[in-house]
Protein backbone atom coordinates (compact mmCIF):
# COMPACT_ATOMS: atom_id res chain seq x y z
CA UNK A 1 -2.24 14.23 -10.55
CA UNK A 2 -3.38 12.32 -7.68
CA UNK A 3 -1.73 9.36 -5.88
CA UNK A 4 -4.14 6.18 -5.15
CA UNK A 5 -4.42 5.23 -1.83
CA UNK A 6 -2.16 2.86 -1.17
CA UNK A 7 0.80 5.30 -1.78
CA UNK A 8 -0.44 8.05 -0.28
CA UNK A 9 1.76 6.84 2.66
CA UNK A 10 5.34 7.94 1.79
CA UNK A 11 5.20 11.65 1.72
CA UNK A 12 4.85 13.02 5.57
CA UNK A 13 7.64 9.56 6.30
CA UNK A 14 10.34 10.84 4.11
CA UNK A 15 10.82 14.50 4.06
CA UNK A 16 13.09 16.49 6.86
CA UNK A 17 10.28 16.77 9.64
CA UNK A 18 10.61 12.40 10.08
CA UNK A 19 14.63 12.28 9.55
CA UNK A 20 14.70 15.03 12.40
CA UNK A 21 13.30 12.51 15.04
CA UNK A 22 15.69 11.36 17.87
CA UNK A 23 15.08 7.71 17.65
CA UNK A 24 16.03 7.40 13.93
CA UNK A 25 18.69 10.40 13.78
CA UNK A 26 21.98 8.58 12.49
CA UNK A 27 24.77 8.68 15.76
CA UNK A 28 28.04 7.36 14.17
CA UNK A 29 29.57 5.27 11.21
CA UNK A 30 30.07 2.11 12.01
CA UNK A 31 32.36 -0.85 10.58
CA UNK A 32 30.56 -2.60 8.13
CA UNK A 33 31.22 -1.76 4.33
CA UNK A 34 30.34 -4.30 1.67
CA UNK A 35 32.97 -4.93 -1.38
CA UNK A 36 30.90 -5.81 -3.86
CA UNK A 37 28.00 -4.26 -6.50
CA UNK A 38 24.67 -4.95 -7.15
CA UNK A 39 21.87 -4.28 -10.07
CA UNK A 40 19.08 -1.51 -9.48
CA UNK A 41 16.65 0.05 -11.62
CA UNK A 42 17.96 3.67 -11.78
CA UNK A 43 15.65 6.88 -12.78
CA UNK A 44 18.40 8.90 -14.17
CA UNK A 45 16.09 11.63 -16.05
CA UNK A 46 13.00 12.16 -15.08
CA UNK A 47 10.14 11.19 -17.52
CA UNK A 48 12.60 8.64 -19.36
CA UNK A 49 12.59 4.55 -18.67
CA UNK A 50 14.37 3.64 -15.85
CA UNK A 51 17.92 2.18 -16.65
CA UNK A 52 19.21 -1.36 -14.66
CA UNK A 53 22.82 -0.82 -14.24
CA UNK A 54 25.29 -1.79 -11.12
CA UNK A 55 26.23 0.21 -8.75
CA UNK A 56 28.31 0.37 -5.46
CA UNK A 57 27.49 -1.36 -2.10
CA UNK A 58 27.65 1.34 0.65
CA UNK A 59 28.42 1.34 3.70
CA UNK A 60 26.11 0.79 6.87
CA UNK A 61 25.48 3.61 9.23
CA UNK A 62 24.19 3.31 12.87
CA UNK A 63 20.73 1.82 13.48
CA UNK A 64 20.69 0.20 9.75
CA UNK A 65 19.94 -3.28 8.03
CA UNK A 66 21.68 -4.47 4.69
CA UNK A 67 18.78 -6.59 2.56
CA UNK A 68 19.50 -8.79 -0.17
CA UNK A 69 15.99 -7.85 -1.77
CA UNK A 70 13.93 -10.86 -3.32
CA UNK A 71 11.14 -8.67 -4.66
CA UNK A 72 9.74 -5.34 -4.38
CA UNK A 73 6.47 -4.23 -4.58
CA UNK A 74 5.13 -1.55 -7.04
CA UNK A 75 3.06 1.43 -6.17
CA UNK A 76 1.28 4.13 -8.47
CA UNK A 77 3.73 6.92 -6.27
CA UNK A 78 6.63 4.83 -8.23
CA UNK A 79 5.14 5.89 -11.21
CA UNK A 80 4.47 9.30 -10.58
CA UNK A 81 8.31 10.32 -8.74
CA UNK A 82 10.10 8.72 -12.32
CA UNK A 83 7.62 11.04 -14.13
CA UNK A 84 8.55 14.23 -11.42
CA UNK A 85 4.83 14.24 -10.65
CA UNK A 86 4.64 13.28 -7.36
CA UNK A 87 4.85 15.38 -4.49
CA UNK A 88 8.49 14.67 -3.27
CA UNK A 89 11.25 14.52 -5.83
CA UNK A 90 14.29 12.87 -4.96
CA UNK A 91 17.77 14.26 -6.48
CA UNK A 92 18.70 12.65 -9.66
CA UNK A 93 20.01 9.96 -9.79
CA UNK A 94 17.81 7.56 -7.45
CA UNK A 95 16.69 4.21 -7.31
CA UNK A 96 13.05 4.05 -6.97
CA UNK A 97 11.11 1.37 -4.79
CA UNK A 98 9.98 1.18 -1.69
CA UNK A 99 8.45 -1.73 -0.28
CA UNK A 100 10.43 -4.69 -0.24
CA UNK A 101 11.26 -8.07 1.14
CA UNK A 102 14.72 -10.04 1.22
CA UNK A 103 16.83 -11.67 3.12
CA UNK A 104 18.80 -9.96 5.33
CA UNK A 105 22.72 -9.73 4.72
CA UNK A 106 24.56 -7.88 7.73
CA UNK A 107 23.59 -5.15 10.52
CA UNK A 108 25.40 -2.82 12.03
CA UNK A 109 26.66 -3.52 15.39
CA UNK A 110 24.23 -1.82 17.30
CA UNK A 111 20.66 -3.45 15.93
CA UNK A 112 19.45 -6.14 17.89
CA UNK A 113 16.12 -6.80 16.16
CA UNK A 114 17.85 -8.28 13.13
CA UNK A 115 20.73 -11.07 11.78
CA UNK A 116 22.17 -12.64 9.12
CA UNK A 117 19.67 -14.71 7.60
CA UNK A 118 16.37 -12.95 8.59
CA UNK A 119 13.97 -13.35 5.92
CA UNK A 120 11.95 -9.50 6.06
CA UNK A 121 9.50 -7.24 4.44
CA UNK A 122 9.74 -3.51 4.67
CA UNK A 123 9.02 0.13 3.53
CA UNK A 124 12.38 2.16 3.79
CA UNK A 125 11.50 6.31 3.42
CA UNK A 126 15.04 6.23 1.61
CA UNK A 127 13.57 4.67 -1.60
CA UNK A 128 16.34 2.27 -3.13
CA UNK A 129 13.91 -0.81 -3.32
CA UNK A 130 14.07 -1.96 -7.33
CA UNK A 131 17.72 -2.82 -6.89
CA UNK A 132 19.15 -6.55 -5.75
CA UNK A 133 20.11 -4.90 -2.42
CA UNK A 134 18.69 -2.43 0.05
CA UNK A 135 19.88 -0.30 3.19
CA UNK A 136 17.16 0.12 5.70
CA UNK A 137 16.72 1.50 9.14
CA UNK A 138 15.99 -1.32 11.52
CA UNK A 139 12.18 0.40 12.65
CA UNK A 140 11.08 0.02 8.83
CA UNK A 141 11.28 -3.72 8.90
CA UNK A 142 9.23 -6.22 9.80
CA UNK A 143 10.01 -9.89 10.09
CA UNK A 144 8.44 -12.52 7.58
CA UNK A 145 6.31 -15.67 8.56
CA UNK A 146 7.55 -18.80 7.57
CA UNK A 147 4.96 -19.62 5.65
CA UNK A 148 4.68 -16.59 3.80
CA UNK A 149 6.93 -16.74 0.67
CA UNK A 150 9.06 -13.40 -0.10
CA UNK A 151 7.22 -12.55 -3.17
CA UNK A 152 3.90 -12.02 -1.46
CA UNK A 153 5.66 -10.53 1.56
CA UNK A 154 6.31 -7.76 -0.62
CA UNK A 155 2.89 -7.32 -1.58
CA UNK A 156 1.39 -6.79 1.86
CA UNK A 157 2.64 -3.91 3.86
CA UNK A 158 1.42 -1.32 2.32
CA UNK A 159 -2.41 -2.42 0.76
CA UNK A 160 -2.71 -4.67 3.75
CA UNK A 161 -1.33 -2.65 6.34
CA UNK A 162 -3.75 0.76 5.16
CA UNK A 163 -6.63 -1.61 5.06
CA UNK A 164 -6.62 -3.15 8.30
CA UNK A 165 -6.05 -0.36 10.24
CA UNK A 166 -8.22 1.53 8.23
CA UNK A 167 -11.21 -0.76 8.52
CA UNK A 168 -10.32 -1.66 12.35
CA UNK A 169 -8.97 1.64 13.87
CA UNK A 170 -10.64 4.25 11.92
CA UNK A 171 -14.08 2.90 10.71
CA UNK A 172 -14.68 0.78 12.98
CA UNK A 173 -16.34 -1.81 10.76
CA UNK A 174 -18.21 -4.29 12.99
CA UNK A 175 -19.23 -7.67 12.33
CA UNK A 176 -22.76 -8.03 9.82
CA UNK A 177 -22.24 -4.72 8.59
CA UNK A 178 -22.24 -3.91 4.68
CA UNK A 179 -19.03 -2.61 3.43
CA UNK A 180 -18.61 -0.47 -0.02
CA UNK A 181 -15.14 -1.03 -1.48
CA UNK A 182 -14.49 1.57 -4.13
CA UNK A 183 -11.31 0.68 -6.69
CA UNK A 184 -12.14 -2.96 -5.35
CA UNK A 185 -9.83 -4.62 -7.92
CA UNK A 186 -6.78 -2.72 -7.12
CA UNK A 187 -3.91 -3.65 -4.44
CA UNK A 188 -5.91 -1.71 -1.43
CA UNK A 189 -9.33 -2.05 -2.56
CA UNK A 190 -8.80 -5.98 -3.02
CA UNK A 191 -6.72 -5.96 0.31
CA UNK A 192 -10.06 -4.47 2.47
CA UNK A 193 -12.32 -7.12 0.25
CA UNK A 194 -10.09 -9.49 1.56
CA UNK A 195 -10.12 -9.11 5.29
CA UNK A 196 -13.47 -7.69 5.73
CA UNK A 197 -15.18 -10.79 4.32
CA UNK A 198 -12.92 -13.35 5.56
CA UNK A 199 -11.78 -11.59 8.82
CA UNK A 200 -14.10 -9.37 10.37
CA UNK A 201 -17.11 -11.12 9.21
CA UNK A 202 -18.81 -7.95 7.03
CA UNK A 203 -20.72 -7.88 4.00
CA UNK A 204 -18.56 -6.80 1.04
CA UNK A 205 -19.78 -4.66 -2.35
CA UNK A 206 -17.03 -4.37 -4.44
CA UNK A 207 -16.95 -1.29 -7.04
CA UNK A 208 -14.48 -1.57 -10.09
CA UNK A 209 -14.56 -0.90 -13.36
CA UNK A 210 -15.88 -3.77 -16.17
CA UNK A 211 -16.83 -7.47 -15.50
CA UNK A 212 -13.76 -8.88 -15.28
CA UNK A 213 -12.61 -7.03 -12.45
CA UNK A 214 -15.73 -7.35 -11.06
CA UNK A 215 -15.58 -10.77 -11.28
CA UNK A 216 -12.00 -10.90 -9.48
CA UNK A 217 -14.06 -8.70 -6.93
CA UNK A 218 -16.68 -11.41 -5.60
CA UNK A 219 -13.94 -14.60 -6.12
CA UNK A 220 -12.13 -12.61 -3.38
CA UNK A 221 -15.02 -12.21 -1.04
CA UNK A 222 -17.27 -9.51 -2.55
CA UNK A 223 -20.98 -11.18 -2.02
CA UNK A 224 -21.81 -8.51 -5.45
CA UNK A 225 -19.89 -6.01 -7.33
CA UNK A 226 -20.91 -2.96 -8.94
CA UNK A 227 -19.53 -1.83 -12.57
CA UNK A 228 -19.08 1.57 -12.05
CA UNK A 229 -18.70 1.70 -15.86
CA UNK A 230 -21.98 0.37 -17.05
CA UNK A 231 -24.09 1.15 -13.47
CA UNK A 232 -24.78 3.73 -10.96
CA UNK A 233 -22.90 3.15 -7.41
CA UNK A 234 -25.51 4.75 -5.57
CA UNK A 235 -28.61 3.30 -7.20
CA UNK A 236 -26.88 -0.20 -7.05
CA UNK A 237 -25.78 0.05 -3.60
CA UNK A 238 -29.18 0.77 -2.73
CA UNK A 239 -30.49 -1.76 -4.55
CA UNK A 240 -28.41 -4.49 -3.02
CA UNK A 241 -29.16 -3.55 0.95
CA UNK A 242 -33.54 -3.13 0.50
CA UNK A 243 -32.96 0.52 0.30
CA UNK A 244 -31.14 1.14 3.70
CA UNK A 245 -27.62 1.55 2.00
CA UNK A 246 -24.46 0.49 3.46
CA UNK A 247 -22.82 1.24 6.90
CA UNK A 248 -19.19 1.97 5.96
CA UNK A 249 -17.80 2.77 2.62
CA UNK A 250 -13.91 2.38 1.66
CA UNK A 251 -13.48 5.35 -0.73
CA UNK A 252 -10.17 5.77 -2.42
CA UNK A 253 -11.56 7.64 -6.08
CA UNK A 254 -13.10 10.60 -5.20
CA UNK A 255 -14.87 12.81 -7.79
CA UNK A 256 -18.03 12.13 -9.08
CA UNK A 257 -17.54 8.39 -7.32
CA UNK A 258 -17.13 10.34 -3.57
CA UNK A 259 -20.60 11.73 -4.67
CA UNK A 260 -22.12 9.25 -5.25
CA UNK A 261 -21.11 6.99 -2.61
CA UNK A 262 -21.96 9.90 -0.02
CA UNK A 263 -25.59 9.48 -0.94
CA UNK A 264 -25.63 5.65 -0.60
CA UNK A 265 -24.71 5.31 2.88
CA UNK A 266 -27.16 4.02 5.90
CA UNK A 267 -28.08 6.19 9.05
CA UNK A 268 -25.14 6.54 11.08
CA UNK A 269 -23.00 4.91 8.78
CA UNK A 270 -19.38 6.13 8.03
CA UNK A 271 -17.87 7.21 4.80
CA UNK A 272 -13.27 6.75 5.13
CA UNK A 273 -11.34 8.90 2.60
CA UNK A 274 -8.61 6.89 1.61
CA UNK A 275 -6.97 8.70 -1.64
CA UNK A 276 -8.53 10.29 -4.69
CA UNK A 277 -7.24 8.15 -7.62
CA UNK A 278 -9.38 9.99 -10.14
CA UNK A 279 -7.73 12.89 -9.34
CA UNK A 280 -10.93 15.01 -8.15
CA UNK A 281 -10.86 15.94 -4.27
CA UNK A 282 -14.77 16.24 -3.45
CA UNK A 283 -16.15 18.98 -1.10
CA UNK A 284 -18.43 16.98 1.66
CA UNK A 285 -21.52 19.02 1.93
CA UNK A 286 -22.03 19.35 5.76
CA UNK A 287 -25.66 18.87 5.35
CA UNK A 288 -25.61 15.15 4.39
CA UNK A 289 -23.63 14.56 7.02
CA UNK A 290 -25.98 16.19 9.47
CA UNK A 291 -28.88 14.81 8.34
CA UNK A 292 -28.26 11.40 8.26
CA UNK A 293 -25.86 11.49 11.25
CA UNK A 294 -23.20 9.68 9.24
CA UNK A 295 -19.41 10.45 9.77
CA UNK A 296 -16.63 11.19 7.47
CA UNK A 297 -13.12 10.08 8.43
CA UNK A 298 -10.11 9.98 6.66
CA UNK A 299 -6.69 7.37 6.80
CA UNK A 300 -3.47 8.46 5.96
CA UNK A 301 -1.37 5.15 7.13
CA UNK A 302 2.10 6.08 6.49
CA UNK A 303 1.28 9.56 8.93
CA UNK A 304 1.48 6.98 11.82
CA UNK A 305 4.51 5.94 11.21
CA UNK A 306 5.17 9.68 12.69
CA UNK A 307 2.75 9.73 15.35
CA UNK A 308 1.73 6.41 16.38
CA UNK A 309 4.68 3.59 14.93
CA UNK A 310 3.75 1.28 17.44
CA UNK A 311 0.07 1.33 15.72
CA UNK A 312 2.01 1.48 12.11
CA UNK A 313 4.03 -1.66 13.06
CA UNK A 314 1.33 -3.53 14.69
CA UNK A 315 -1.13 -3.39 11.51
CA UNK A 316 1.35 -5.14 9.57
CA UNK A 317 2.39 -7.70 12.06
CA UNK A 318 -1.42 -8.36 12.82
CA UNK A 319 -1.88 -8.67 8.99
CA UNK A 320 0.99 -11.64 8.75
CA UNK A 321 -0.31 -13.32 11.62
CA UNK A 322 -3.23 -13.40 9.44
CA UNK A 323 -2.08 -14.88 6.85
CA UNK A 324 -0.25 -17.01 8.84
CA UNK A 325 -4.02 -18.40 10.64
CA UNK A 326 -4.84 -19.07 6.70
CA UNK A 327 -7.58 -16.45 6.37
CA UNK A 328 -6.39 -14.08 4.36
CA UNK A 329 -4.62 -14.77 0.46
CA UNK A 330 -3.01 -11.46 -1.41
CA UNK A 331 -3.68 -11.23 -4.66
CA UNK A 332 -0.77 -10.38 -7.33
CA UNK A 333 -1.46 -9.53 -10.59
CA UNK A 334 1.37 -9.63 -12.27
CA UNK A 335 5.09 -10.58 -11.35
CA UNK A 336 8.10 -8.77 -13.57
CA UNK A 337 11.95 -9.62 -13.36
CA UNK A 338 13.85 -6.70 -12.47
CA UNK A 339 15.20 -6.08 -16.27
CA UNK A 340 11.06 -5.68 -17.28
CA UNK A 341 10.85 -3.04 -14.79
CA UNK A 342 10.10 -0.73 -17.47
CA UNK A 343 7.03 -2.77 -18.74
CA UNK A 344 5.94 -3.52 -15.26
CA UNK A 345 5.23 0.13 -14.71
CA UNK A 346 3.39 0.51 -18.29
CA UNK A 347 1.03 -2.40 -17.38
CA UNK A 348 0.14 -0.34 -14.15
CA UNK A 349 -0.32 2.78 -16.11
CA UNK A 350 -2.62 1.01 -18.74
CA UNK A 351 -4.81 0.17 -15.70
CA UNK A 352 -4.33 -3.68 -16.88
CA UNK A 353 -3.07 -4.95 -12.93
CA UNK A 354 -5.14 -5.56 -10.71
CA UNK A 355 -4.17 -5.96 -7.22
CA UNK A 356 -0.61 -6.01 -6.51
CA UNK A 357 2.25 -5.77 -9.67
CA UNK A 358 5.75 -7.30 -8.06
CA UNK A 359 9.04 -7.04 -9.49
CA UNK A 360 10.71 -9.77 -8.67
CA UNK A 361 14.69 -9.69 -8.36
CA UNK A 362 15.86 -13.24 -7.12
């Protein structure tokens, strides 16, 4: 079973290969060791509901950041480690979660980027996020706009972050061009609607599946959707540039949907492979791509938080100065206390959300 693209990210960041690094190796203990407990959403079998129970406040270790977490954001990977389907699987027991944003509540003595007080958003590679507080390494935070309220500043790093470098870095969408969005009403998909119609100036075609979505789609900045359910993406896509198809498509399904989107796109246009939700990974037949000189090119964000972090950091930060500049707005579905974790995941698994689900814990 597949991951969709916006959780793709965590599995090169958390195994062995990352912890081995020099700049994020662990040098010493230091002095700072909370006496108090805190509520998290534990997995303690996999495959069963996750249980909220308390559990110990631990001590800080060189290099690391002590969050008092207001929300946390929900991926489809969180769904897939509880189940033992995903590709990494933690030692029982964990708490699952990710991507986060709180307040911060003490540092060890040698970070500098960080105090008391310092409202952040971040992805730790530890897990631990469902839980009222958090240990992260310093390098996995950012620091949240004033503006930006903590709730939402949960919902951005990841969709946010793997769109905008995605569209900027690795496409290379240019102002006037057409854009295909596939899984347009989910966090991602929504997420590249978002800032390629109201940031970087491109035509947007959303694909999703049934009217309602679709609808969600062009009230975000879609100028027309395609129902992938009740209409062909190709003949559609066609339809709605005279013919010439589009110039860059955001493809995050796969399958039958990779297909059909390969035979859709303009000369010279370029075709990113962001995940494979439907759980089909496509063969690209050279041919096409010879023939109409187009270009296929994938994105796997969270890999440059290995190779390139400054790039990794920066897509984030240039993402809240967005929103701080008013052009962008997040979407959130749905927003769960920390005690409906449980029912928060089974709306995401029902395919009910769209865009981001947030479990809030403050």
């Amino acid at each position: 079973m597949a991951c969709p693209p916006e959780v793709l990210l965590r599995f090169a960041i958390r195994g062995k290969a990352f912890l081995r690094s020099p700049h994020i190796r662990p040098k010493r203990t230091v002095h700072y060791r909370a006496q108090s407990t805190y509520r998290a959403a534990v997995c303690q079998e996999l495959g069963k509901p996750l249980v909220v129970t308390r559990r110990p406040s631990e001590e800080l270790k060189s290099g690391q950041v002590r969050i008092k977490v207001h929300a946390a954001g929900i991926n489809f990977g969180d769904l897939l480690m509880v189940q033992g389907l995903y590709q990494e699987k933690p030692p029982l027991p964990f708490v699952a979660g990710s991507e986060l944003a709180g307040e911060v509540l003490d540092v060890s003595d040698d970070v500098s980027t960080f105090k008391k007080g310092d409202r952040v958003a971040g992805i730790t590679f530890t897990l631990g996020g469902f839980a009222e507080e958090a240990i992260c390494n310093d390098f996995e935070l950012w620091h949240v706009p004033k503006s930006l309220d903590l709730v939402t500043a949960a919902s951005i790093p990841c969709s946010y972050g793997t769109a905008w470098l995605g569209l900027t870095r690795r496409a290379k969408l240019k102002e006037g061009e057409t854009l295909l969005v596939t899984a347009a009403a989910g966090a991602v998909g929504l997420a590249a609607v978002d800032l390629a119609s109201h940031v970087l100036g491109a035509k947007v075609i959303g694909a999703a599946g049934g009217p309602e979505k679709c609808q969600l789609v062009e009230k975000k900045g879609a100028f027309a959707s395609i129902d992938y359910k009740s209409e062909s993406i190709r003949t559609k896509a066609k339809e709605l540039t005279g013919g010439e198809g589009v110039n860059v498509i955001f493809e995050s399904v796969g399958g039958d949907t990779f297909k059909e989107c390969l035979r859709c796109i303009a000369w010279e246009g370029r075709i990113m492979v962001i995940g494979f939700a439907g759980g089909d990974v496509p063969k690209i037949p050279a041919n096409i791509l010879l023939v109409k000189n187009i270009s296929a090119v994938g994105l796997y964000w969270g890999m440059h938080a290995m190779q390139d972090i400054a790039a990794y950091k920066k897509s984030v930060e240039d993402v809240f100065a967005l929103y701080e500049q008013g052009k962008i707005t997040p979407h959130i579905g749905n927003v769960w206390t920390l005690d409906e974790v449980n029912e928060a995941f089974q709306s995401i698994q029902a395919r009910k959300s769209t865009g981001k689900v947030v479990v809030k814990m403050q």
